[in-house]
Protein backbone atom coordinates (compact mmCIF):
# COMPACT_ATOMS: atom_id res chain seq x y z
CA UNK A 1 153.90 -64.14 -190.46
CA UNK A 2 153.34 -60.16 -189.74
CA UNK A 3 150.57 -58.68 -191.49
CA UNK A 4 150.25 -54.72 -191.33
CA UNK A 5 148.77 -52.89 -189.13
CA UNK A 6 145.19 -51.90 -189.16
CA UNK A 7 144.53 -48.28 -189.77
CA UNK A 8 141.22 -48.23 -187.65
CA UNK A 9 142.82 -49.58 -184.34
CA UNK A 10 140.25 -47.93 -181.97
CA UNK A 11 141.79 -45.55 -179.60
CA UNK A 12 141.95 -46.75 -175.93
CA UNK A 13 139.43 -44.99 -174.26
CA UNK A 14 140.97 -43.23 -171.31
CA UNK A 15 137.45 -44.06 -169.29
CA UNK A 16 138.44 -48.15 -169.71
CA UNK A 17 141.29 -47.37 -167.35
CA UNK A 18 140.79 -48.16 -164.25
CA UNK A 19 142.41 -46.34 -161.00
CA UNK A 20 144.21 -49.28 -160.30
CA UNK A 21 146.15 -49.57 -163.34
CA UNK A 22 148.34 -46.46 -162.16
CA UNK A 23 151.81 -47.23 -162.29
CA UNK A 24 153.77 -49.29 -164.32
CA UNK A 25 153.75 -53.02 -164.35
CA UNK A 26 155.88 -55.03 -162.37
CA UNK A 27 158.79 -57.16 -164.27
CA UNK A 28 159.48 -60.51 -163.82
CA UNK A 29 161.23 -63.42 -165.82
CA UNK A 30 163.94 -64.63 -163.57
CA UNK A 31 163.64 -68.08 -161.45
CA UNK A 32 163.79 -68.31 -157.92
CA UNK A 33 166.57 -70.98 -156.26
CA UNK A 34 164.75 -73.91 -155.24
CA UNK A 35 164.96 -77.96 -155.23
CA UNK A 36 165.61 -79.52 -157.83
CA UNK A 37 163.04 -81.79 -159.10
CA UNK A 38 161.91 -84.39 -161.97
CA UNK A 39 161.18 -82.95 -165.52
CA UNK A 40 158.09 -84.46 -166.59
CA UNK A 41 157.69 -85.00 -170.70
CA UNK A 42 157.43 -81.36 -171.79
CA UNK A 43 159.93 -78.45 -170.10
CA UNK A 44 159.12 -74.77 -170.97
CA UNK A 45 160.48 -71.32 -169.57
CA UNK A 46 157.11 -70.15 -169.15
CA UNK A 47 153.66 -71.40 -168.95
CA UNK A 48 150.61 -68.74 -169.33
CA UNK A 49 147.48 -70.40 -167.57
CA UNK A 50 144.05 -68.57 -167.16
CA UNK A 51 140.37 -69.18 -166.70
CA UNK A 52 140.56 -72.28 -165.25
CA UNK A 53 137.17 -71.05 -163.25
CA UNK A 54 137.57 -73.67 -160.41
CA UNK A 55 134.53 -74.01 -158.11
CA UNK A 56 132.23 -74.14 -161.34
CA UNK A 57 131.05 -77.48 -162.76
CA UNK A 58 132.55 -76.94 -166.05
CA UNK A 59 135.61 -76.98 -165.09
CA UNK A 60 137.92 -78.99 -166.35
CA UNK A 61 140.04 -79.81 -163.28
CA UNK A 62 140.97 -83.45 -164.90
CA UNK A 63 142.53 -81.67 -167.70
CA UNK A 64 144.33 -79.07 -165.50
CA UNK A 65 146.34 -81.76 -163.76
CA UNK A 66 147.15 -83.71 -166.63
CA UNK A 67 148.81 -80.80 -168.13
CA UNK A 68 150.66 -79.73 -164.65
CA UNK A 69 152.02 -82.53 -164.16
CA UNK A 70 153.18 -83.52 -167.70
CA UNK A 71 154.25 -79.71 -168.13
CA UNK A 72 157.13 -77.95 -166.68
CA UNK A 73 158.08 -74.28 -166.60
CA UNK A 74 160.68 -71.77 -164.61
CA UNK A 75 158.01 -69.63 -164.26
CA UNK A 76 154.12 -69.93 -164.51
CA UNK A 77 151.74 -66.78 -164.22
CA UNK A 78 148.19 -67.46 -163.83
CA UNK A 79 146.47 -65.09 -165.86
CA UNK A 80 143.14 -64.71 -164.02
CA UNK A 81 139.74 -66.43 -163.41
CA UNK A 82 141.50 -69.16 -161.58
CA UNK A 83 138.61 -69.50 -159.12
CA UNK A 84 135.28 -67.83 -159.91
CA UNK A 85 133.87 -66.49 -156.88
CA UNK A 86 130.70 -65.54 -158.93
CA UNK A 87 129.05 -68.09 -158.03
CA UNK A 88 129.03 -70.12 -155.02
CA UNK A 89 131.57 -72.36 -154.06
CA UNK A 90 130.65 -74.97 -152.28
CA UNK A 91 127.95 -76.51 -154.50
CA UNK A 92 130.29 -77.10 -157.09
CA UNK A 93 133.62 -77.51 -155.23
CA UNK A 94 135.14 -81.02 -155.60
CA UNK A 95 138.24 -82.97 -154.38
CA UNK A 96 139.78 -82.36 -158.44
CA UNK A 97 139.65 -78.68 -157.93
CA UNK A 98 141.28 -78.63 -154.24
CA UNK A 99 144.44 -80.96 -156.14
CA UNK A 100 144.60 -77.84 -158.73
CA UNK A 101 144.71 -75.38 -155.92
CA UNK A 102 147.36 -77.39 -154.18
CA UNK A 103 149.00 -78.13 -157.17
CA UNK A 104 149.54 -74.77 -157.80
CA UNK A 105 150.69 -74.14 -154.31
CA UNK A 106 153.63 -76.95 -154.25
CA UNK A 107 155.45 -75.25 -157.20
CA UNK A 108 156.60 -71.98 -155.48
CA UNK A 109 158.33 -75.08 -152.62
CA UNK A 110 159.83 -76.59 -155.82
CA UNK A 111 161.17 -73.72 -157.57
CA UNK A 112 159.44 -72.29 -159.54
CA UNK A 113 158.13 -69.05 -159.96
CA UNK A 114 154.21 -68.14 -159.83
CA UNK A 115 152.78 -64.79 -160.65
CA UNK A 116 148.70 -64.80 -160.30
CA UNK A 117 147.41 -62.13 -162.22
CA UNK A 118 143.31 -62.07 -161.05
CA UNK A 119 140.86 -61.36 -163.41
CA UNK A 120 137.27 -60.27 -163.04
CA UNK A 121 136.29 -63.63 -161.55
CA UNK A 122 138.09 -63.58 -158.54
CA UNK A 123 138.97 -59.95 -158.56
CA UNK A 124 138.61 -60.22 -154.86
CA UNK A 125 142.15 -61.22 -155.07
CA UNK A 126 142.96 -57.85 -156.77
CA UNK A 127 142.58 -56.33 -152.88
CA UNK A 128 146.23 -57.79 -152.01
CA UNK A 129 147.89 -56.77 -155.05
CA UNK A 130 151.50 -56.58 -154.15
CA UNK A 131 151.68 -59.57 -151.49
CA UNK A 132 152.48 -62.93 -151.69
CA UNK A 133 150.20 -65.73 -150.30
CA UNK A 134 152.08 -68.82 -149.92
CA UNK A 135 154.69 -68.04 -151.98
CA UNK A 136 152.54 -66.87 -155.32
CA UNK A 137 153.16 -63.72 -156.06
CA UNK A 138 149.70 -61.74 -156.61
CA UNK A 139 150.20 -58.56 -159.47
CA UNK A 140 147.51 -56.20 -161.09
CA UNK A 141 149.52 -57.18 -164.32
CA UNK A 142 153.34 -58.25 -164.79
CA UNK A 143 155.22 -57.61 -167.87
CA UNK A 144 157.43 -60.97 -168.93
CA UNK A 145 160.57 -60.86 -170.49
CA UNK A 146 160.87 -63.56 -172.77
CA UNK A 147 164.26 -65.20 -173.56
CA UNK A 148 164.99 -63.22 -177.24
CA UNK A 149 164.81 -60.02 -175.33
CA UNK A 150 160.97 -59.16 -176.37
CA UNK A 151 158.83 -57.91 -173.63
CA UNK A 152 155.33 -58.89 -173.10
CA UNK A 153 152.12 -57.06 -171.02
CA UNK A 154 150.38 -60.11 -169.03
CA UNK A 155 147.06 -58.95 -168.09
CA UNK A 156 143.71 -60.83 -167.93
CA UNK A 157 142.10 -58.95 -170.13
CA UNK A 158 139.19 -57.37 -168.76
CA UNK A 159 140.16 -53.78 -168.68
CA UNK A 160 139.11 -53.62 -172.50
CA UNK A 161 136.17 -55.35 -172.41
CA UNK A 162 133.95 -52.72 -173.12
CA UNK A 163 130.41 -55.04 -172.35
CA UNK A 164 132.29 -56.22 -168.71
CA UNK A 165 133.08 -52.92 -167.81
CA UNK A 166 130.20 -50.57 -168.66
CA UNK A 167 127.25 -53.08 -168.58
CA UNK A 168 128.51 -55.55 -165.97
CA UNK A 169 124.89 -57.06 -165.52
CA UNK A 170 124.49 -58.29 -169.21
CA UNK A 171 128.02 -59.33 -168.85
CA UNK A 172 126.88 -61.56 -165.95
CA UNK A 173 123.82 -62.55 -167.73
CA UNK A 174 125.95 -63.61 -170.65
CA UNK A 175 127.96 -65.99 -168.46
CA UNK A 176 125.28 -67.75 -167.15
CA UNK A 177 123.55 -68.44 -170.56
CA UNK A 178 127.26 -69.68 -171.76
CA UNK A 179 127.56 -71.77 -168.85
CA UNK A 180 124.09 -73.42 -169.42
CA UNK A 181 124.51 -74.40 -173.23
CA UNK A 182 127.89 -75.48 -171.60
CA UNK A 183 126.26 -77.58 -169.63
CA UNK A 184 124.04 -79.25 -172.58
CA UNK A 185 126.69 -79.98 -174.88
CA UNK A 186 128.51 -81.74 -171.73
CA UNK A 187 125.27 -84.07 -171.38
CA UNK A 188 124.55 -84.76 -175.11
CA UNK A 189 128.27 -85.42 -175.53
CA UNK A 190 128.00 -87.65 -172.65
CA UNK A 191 125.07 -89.44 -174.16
CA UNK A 192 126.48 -90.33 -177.50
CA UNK A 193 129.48 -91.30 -176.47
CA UNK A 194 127.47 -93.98 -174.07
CA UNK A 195 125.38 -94.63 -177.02
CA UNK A 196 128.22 -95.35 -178.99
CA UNK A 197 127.34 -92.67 -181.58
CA UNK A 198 129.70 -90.03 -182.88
CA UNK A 199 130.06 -86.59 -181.16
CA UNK A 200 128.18 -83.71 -182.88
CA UNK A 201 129.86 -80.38 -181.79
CA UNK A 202 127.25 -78.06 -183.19
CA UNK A 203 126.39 -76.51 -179.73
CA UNK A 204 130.21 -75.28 -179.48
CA UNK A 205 130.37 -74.32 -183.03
CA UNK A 206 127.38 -71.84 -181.95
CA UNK A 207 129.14 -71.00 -178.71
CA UNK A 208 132.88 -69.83 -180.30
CA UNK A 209 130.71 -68.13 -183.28
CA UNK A 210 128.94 -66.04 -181.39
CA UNK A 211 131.78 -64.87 -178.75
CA UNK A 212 133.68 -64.43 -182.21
CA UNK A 213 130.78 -62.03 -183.45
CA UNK A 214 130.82 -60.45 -179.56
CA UNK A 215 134.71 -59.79 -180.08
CA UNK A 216 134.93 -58.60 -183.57
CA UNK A 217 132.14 -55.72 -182.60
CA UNK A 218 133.78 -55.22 -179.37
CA UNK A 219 137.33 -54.97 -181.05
CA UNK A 220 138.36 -56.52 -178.04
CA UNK A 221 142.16 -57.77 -179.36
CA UNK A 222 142.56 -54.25 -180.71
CA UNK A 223 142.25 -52.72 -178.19
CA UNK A 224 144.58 -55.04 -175.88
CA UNK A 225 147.17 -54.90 -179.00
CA UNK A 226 146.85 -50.91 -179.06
CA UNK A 227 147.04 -51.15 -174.74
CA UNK A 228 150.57 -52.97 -175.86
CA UNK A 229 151.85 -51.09 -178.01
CA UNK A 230 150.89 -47.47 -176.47
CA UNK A 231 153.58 -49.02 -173.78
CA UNK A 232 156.33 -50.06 -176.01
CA UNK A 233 156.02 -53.84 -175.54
CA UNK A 234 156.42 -56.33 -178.67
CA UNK A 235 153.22 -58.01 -177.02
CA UNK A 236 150.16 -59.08 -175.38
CA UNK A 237 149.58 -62.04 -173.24
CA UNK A 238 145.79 -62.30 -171.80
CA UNK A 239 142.63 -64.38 -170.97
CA UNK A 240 138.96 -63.31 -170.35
CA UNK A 241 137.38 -63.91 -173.41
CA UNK A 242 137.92 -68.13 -174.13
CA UNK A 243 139.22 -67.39 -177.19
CA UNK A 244 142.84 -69.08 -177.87
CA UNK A 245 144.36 -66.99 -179.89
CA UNK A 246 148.30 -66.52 -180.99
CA UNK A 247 148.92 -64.43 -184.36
CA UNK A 248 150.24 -60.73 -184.62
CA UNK A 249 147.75 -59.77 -186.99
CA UNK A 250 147.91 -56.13 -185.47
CA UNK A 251 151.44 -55.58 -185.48
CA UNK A 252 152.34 -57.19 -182.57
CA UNK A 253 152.12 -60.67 -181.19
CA UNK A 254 148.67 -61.28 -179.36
CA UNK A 255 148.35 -64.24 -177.30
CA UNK A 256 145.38 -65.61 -175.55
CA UNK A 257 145.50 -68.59 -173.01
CA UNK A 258 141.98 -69.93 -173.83
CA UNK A 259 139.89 -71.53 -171.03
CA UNK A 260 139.54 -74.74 -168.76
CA UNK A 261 136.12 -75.39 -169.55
CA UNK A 262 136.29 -75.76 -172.73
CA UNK A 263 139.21 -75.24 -175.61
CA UNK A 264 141.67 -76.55 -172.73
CA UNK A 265 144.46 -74.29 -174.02
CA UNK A 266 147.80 -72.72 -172.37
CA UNK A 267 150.45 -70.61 -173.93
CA UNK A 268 153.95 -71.84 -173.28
CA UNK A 269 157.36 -70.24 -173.94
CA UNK A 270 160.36 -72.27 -174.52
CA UNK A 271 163.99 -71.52 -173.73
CA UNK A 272 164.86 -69.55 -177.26
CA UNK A 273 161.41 -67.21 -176.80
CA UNK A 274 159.25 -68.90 -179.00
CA UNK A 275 155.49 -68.77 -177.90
CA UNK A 276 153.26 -71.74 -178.69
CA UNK A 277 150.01 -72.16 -178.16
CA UNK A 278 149.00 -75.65 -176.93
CA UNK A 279 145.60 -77.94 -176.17
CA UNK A 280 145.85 -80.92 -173.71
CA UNK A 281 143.34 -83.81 -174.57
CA UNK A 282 141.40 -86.78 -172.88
CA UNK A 283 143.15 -89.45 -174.85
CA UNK A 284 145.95 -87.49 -176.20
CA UNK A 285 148.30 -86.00 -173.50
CA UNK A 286 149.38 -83.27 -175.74
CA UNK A 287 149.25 -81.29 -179.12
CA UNK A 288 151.18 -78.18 -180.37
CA UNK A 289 148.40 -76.55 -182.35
CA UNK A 290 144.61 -76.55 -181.94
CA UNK A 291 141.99 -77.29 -184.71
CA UNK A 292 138.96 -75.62 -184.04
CA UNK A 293 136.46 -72.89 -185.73
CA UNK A 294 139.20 -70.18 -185.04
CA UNK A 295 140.42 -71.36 -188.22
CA UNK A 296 137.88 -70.67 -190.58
CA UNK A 297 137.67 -67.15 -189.58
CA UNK A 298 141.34 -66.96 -190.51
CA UNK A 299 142.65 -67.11 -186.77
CA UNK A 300 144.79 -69.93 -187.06
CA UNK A 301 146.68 -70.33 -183.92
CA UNK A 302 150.59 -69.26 -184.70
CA UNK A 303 154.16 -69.70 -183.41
CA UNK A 304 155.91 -66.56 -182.48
């Protein structure tokens, strides 16, 4: 489904551009020779992973290696925020988050490709753009060929977020009152379920509302769309905001990963191009669509 494009796309603001966007991305899409392996239950061409935010107590490590290791891909770019080194580590570091990490780490010794594209979390990693670190490949931003020939810009996201960039404190400030009614929902869920009463999910409800309201005045996919298409791609892949997102409701396909700490969401391709956008569960392993409060603000996760 292609709806028109908007008239009142806002122009990219030449000051969001940071000195090290110069020059163009780097593209990748092909597989590196490796071992052969076993497939587990669900084989993609390419799997889009971002804010997991490892080292945070949110996290949803648990979740993260349920889906690695019922998921497999030829390549798999981690679009940013894997580890959040806004906060310190070590208080919330725990054996779950090292198996991610080292997760992560076997795939490049098993085949497949894996591009880590850092976002503002762990932008210290944006320092050795251009190197590989045990056998990841670490980019500013990559641009993917998918398999029916369209070309998409995988960037966390970040560069046009107007709140991140010019008012970085608030930003901050913002995160840590997220994380805290993060943290509250985790402990009343926790309590009803022991209680044997059913969930109430009115503390996320408020959550996705108001990063909704945060996005639609920031015209944040607009301007990642309009980032797109001033580059000639046929779309966007991103993270940053913990918003899953897949529709091309500005004229060309915008994707968003989603989070780890709370919507659980990945964007996968499989082998004829098609992008889906997919949750893992606790109880159920697996589900090609999402059902959330996206919906009733007509962005209902797509296919493309």
């Amino acid at each position: 489904m292609t709806q028109s494009i908007r008239e009142d796309i806002l122009p990219l603001d030449g000051t969001l551009l940071p000195a090290w966007r110069a020059g163009p991305p780097l593209i990748r899409g092909k597989r590196s020779p490796g071992a052969s392996r076993d497939k587990p239950a669900q084989s993609h061409r390419s799997i889009f992973l971002s804010d997991m935010h490892l080292g945070t107590r949110l996290s949803r490590a648990d979740l993260i290696l349920d889906f690695l290791g019922t998921h497999d891909a030829e390549t798999v770019y981690l679009v940013g925020d894997i580890v959040d080194n806004w906060y310190p580590l070590s208080s919330n570091w725990k054996p779950a988050h090292h198996q991610v990490l080292q997760r992560l780490f076997d795939l490049p010794r098993t085949g497949t490709r894996v591009v880590y594209v850092p976002g503002n979390h762990d932008d210290f990693f944006r320092n050795y753009v251009g190197t590989s670190f045990g056998g990841i490949e670490i980019e500013r931003d990559v641009v993917h060929q998918a398999a029916d020939g369209r070309s998409y810009l995988v960037t966390h996201g970040d560069i046009c977020d107007i709140f991140s960039l010019r008012a970085p404190l608030l930003a901050r400030a913002g995160s840590f009152i997220e994380r805290i009614a993060m943290g509250v929902d985790v402990a009343q869920r926790h309590v009803l379920r022991k209680f044997g009463q059913p969930e109430w999910f009115g503390i996320e409800r408020a959550i996705s509302r108001t990063n909704a309201a945060i996005r639609k005045h920031d015209h944040f996919e607009e301007r990642l769309t309009h980032l797109a298409q001033s580059g000639g791609y046929d779309g966007i892949i991103c993270g940053h905001f913990h918003q899953p997102a897949l529709h091309d409701g500005f004229g060309i396909s915008y994707a968003n990963c989603g989070d780890w700490s709370g919507s659980n969401t990945a964007i996968v391709e499989d082998f004829d191009g098609r992008l889906d956008l997919v949750r893992i569960y606790e109880k159920t392993a697996f589900e090609p669509t999402i059902a959330t409060d996206y919906e009733e603000e007509g962005e209902l996760p797509l296919a493309v």
